[in-house]
N, C-alpha and C. Protein backbone atom coordinates (compact mmCIF):
# COMPACT_ATOMS: atom_id res chain seq x y z
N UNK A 1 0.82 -1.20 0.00
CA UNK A 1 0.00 0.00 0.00
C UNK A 1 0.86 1.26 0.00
N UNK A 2 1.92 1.04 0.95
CA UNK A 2 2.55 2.08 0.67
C UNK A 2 3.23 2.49 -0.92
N UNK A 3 3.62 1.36 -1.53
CA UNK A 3 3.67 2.54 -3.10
C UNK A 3 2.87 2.73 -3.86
N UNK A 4 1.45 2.14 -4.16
CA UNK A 4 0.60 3.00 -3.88
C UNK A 4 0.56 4.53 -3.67
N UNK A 5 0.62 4.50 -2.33
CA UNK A 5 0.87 6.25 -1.73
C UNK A 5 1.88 6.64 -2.20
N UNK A 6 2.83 6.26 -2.34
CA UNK A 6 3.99 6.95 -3.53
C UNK A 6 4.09 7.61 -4.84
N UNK A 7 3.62 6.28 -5.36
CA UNK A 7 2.99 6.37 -6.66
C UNK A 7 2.00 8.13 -6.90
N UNK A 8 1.57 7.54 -6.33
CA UNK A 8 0.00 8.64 -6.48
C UNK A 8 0.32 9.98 -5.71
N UNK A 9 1.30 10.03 -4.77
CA UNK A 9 2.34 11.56 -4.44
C UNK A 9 3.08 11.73 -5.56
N UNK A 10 3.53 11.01 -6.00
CA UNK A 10 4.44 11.50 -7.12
C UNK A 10 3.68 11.66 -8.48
N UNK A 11 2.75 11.76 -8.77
CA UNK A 11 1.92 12.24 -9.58
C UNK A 11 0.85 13.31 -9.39
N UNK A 12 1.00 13.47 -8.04
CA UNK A 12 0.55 14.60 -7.99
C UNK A 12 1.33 15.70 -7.71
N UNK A 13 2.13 15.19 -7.75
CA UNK A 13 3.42 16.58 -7.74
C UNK A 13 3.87 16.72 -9.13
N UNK A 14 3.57 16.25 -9.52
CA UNK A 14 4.29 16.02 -11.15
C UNK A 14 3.68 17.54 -11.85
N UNK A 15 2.79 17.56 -11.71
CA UNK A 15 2.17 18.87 -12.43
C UNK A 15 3.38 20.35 -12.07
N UNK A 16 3.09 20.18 -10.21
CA UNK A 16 4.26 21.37 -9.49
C UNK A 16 5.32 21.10 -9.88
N UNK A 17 5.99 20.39 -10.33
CA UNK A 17 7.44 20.40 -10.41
C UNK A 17 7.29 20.91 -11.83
N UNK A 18 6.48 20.36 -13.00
CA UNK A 18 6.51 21.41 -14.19
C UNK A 18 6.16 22.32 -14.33
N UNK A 19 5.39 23.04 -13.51
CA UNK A 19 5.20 24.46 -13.36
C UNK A 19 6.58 25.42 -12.73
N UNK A 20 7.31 24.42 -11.77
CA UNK A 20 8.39 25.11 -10.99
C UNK A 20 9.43 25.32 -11.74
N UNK A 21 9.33 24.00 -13.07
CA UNK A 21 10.56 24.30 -13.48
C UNK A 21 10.57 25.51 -14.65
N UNK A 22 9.46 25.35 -15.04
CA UNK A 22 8.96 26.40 -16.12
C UNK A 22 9.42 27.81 -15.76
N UNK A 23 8.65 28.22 -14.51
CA UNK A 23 8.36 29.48 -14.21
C UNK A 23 9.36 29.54 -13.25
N UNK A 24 8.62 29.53 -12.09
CA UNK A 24 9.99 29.35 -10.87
C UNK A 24 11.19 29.71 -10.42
N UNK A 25 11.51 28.78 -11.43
CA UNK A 25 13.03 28.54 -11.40
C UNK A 25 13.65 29.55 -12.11
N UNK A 26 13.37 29.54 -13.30
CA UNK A 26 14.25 30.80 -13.89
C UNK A 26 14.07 31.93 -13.35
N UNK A 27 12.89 32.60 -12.68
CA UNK A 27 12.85 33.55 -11.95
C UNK A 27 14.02 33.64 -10.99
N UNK A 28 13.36 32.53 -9.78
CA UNK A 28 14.30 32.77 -8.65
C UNK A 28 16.27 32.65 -9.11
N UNK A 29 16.82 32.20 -10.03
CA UNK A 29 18.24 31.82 -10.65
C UNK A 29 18.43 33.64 -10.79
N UNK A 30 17.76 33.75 -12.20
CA UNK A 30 17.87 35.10 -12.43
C UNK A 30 17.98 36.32 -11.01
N UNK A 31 17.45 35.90 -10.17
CA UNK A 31 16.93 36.73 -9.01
C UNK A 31 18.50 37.02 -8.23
N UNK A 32 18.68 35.85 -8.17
CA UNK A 32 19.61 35.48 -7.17
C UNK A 32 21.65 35.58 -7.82
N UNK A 33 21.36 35.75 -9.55
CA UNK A 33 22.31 35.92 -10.39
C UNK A 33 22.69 37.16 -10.71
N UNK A 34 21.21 37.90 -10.49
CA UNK A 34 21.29 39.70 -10.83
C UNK A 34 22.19 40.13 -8.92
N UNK A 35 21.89 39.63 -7.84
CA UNK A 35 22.37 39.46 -6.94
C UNK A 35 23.36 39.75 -6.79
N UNK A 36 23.85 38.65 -7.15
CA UNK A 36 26.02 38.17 -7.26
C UNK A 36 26.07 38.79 -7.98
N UNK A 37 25.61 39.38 -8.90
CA UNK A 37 26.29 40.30 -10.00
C UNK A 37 26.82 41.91 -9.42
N UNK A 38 25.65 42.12 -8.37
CA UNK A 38 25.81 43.42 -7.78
C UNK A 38 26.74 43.96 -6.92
N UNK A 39 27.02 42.57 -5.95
CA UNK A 39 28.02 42.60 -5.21
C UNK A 39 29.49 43.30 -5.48
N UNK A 40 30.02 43.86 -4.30
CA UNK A 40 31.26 44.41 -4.92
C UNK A 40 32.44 43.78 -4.66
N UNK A 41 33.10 43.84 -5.59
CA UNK A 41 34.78 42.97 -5.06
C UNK A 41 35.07 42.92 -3.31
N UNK A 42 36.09 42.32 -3.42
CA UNK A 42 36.06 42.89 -1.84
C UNK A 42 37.44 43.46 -1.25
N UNK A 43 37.60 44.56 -0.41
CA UNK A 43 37.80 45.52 -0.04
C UNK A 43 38.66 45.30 1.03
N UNK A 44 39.77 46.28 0.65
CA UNK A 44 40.94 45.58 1.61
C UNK A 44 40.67 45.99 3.17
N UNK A 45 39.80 46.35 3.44
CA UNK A 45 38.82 46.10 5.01
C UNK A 45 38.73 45.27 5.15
N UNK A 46 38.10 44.75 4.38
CA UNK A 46 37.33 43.12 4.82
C UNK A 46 38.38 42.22 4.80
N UNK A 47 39.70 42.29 4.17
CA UNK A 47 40.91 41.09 3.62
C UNK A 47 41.50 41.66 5.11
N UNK A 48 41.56 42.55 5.92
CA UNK A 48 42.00 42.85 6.76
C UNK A 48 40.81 42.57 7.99
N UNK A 49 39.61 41.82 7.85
CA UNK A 49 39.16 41.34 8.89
C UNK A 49 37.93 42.94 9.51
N UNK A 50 37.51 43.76 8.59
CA UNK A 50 36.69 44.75 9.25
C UNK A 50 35.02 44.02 9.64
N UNK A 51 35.09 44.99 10.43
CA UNK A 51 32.90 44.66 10.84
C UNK A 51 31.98 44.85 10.17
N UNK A 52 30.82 44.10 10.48
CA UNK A 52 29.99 43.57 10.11
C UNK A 52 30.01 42.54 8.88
N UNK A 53 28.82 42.91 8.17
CA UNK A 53 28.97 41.26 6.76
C UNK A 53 29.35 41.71 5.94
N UNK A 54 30.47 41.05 5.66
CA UNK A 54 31.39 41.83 4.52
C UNK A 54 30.70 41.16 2.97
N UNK A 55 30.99 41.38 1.85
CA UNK A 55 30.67 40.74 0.71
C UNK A 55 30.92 39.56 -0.06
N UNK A 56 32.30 39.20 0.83
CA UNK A 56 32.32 37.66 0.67
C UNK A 56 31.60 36.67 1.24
N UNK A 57 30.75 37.63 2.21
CA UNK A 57 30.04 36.52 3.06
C UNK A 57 28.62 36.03 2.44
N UNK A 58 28.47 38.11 1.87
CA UNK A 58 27.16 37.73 1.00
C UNK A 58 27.50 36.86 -0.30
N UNK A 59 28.15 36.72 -1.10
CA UNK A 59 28.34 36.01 -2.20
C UNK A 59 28.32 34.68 -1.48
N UNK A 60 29.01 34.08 -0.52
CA UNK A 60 29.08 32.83 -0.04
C UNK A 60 27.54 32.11 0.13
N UNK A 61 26.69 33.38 0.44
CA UNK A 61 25.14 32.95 0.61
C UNK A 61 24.52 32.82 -0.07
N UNK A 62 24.80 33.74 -1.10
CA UNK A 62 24.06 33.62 -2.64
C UNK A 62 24.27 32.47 -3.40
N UNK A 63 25.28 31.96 -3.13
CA UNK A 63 25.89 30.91 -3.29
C UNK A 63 25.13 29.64 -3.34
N UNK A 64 25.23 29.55 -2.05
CA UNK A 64 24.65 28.63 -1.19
C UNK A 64 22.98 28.46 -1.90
N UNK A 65 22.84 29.49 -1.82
CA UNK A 65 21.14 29.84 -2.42
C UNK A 65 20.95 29.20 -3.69
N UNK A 66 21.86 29.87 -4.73
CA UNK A 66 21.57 28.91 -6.06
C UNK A 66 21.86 27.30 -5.80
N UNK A 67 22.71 27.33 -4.93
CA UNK A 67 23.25 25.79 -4.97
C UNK A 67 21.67 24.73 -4.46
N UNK A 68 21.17 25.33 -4.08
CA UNK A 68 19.68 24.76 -2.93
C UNK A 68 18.74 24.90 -4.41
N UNK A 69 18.80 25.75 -4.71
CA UNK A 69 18.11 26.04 -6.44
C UNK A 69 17.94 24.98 -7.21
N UNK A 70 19.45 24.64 -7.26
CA UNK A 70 19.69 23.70 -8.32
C UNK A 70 18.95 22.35 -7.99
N UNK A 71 19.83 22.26 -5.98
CA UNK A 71 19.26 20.63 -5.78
C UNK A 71 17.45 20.92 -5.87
N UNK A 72 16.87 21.92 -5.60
CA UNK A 72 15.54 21.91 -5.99
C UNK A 72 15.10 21.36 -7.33
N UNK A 73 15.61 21.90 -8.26
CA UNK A 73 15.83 21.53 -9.88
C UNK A 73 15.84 20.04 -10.16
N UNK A 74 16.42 19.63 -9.56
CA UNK A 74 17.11 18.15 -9.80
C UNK A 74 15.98 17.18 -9.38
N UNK A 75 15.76 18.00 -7.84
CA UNK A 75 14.60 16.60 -7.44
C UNK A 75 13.02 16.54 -8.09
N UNK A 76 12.72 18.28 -8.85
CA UNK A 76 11.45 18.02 -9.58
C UNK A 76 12.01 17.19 -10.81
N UNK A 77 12.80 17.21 -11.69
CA UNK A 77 13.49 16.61 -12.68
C UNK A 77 13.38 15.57 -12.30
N UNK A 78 13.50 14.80 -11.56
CA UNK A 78 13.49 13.02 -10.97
C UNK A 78 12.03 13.01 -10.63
N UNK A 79 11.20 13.84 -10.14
CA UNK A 79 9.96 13.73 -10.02
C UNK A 79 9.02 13.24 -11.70
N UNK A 80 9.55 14.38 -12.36
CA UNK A 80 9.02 14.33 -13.69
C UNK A 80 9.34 12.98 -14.51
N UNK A 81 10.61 12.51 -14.31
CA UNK A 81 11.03 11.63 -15.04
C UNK A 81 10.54 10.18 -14.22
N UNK A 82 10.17 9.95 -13.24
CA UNK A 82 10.00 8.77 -12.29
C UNK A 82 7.98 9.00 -13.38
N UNK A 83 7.65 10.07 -12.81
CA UNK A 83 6.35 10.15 -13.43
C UNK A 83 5.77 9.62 -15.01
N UNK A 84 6.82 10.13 -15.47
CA UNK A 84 6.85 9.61 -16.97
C UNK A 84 7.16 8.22 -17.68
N UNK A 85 8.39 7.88 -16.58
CA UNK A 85 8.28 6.35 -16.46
C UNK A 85 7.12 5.69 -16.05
N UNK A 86 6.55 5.87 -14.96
CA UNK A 86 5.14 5.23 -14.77
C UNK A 86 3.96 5.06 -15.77
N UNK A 87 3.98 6.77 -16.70
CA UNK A 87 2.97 6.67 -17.70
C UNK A 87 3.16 5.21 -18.47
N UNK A 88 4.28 5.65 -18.59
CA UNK A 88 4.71 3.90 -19.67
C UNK A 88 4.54 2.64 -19.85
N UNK A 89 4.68 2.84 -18.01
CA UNK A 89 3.87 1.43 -17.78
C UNK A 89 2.01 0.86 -17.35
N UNK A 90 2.10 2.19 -17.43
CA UNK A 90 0.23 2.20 -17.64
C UNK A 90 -0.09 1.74 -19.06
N UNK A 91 -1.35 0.77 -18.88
CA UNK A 91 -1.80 0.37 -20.33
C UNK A 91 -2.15 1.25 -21.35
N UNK A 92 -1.45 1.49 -22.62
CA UNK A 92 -1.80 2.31 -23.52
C UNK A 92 -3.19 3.11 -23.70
N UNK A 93 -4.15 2.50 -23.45
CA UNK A 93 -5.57 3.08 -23.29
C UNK A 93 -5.77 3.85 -22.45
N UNK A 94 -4.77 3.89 -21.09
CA UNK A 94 -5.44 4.73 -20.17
C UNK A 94 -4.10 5.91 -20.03
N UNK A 95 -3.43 5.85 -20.82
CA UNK A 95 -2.27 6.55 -20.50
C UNK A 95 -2.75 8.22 -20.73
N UNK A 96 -3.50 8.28 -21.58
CA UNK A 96 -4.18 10.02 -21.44
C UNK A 96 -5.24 10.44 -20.71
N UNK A 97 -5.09 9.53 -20.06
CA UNK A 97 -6.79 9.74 -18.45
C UNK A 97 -5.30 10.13 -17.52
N UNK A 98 -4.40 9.10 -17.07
CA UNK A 98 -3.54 10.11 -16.18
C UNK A 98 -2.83 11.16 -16.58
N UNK A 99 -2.38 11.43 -18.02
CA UNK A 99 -1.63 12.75 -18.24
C UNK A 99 -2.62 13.76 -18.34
N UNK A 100 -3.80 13.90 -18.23
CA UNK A 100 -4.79 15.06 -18.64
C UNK A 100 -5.15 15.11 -16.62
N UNK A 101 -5.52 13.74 -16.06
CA UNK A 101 -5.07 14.30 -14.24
C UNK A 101 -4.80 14.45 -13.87
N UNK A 102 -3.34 14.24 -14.20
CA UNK A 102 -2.15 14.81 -13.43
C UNK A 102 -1.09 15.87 -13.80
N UNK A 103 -1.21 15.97 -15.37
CA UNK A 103 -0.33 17.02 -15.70
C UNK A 103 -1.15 18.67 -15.76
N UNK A 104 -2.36 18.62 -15.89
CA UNK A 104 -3.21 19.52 -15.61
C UNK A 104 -3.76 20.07 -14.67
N UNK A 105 -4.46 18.82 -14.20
CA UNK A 105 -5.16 18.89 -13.00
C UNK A 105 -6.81 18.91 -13.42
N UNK A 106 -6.99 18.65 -14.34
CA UNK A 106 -8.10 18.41 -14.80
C UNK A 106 -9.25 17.69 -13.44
N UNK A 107 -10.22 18.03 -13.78
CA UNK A 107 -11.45 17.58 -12.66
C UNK A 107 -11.94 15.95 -13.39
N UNK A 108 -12.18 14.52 -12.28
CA UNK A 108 -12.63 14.02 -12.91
C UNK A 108 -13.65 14.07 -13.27
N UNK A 109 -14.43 14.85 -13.16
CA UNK A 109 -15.96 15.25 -14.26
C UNK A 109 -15.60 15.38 -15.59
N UNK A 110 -14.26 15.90 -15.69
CA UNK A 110 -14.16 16.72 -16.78
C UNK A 110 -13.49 15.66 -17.72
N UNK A 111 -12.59 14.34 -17.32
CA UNK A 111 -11.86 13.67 -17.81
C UNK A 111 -12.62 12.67 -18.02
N UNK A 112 -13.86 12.17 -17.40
CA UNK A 112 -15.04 11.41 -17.41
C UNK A 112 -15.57 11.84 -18.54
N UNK A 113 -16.29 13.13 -18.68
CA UNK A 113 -16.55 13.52 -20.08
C UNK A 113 -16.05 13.09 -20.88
N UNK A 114 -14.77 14.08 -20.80
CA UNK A 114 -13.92 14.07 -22.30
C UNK A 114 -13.45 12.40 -22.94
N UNK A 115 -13.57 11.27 -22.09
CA UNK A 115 -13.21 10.06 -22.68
C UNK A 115 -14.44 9.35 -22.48
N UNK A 116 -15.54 9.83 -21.94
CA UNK A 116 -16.91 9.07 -22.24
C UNK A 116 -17.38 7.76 -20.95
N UNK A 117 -16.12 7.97 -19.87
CA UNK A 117 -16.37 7.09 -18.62
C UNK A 117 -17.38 7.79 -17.66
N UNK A 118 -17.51 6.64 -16.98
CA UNK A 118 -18.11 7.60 -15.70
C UNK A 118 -17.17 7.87 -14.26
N UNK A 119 -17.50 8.95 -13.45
CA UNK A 119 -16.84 9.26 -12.52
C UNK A 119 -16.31 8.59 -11.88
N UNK A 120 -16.68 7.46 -11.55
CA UNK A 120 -16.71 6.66 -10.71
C UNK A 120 -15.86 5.41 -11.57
N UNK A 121 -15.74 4.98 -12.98
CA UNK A 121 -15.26 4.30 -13.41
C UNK A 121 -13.79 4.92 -13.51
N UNK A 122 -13.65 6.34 -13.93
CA UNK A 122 -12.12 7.04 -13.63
C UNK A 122 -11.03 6.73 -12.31
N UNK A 123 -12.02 6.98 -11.02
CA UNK A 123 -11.76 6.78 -9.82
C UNK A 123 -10.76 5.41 -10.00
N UNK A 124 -11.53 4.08 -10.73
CA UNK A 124 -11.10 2.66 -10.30
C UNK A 124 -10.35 2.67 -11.59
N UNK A 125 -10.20 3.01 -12.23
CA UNK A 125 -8.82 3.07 -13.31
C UNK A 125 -8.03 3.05 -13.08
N UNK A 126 -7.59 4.75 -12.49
CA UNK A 126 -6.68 5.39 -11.49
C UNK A 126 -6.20 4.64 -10.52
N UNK A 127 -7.16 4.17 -9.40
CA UNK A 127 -6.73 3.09 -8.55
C UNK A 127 -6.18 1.56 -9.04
N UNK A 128 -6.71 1.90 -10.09
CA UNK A 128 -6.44 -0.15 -10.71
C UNK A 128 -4.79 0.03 -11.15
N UNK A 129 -4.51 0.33 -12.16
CA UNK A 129 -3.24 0.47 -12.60
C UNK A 129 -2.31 1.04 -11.62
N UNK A 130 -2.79 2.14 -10.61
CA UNK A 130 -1.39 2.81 -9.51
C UNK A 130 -1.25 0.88 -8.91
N UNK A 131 -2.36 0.40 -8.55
CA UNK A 131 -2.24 -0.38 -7.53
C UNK A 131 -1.29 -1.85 -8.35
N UNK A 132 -1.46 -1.98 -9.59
CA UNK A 132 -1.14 -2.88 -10.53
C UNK A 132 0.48 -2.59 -11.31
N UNK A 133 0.64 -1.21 -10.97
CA UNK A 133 2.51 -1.14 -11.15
C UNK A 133 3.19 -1.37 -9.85
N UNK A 134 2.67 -0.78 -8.62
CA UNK A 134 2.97 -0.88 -7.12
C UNK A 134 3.29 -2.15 -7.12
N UNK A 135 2.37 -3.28 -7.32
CA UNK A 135 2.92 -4.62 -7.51
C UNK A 135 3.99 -5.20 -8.30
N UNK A 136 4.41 -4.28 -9.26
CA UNK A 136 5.04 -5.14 -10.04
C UNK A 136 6.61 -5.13 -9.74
């Protein structure tokens, strides 16, 4: 049961991590790149040990910051790709009932419609196959 619950977390994150990487990310990089860019060399005060936070300290953080960026990057990237592997192993027929639920977020009313099931038959799809790779 528990992968199962795996399974089905990691598809529902699948949507956020392509939105994060889309948007997100290049924001916050850029954010944090215009940053370090601003910073000023550093100053024979500071090579001589003066007070408060000198600018190597801030670059060291900014640093640090993209570096947390990246590993953010990486783990939606393994999200997406673990997700996409799964599509694969879903039976060809149902493989666009989970990419239209999970990469969207589509309502199952709406995915019930659009492929002619009923609500309730979506529900045990969904459940049949998460529960039928979990096993395998």
């Amino acid at each position: 049961m528990n992968d199962v619950n795996y399974i089905k977390g990691q598809l529902q994150s699948w949507r956020a991590c392509i939105n994060w990487i889309a948007e997100k990310y290049p924001e916050k990089l850029f954010e944090l790149e215009h940053n370090l860019k601003n910073l000023k060399g550093i100053s024979y005060e500071e090579k001589q040990g003066g007070h408060g936070i000198d600018e190597s300290l801030r670059r060291s953080e900014i640093n640090d910051e993209i570096n947390k960026l990246k590993k953010e990057k990486q783990h939606c990237e393994s999200v997406i790709s673990f997700c996409e592997m799964i599509i694969e192993k879903i039976q060809p027929h149902y493989q666009d009932i989970f990419r239209y639920r999970y990469t969207t977020y589509s309502t199952i009313s709406w995915i019930a419609y659009k492929f002619g099931y009923e609500k309730k038959t979506i529900y045990q799809i969904i459940d049949r196959e998460t529960e039928r790779i979990a096993n395998e």
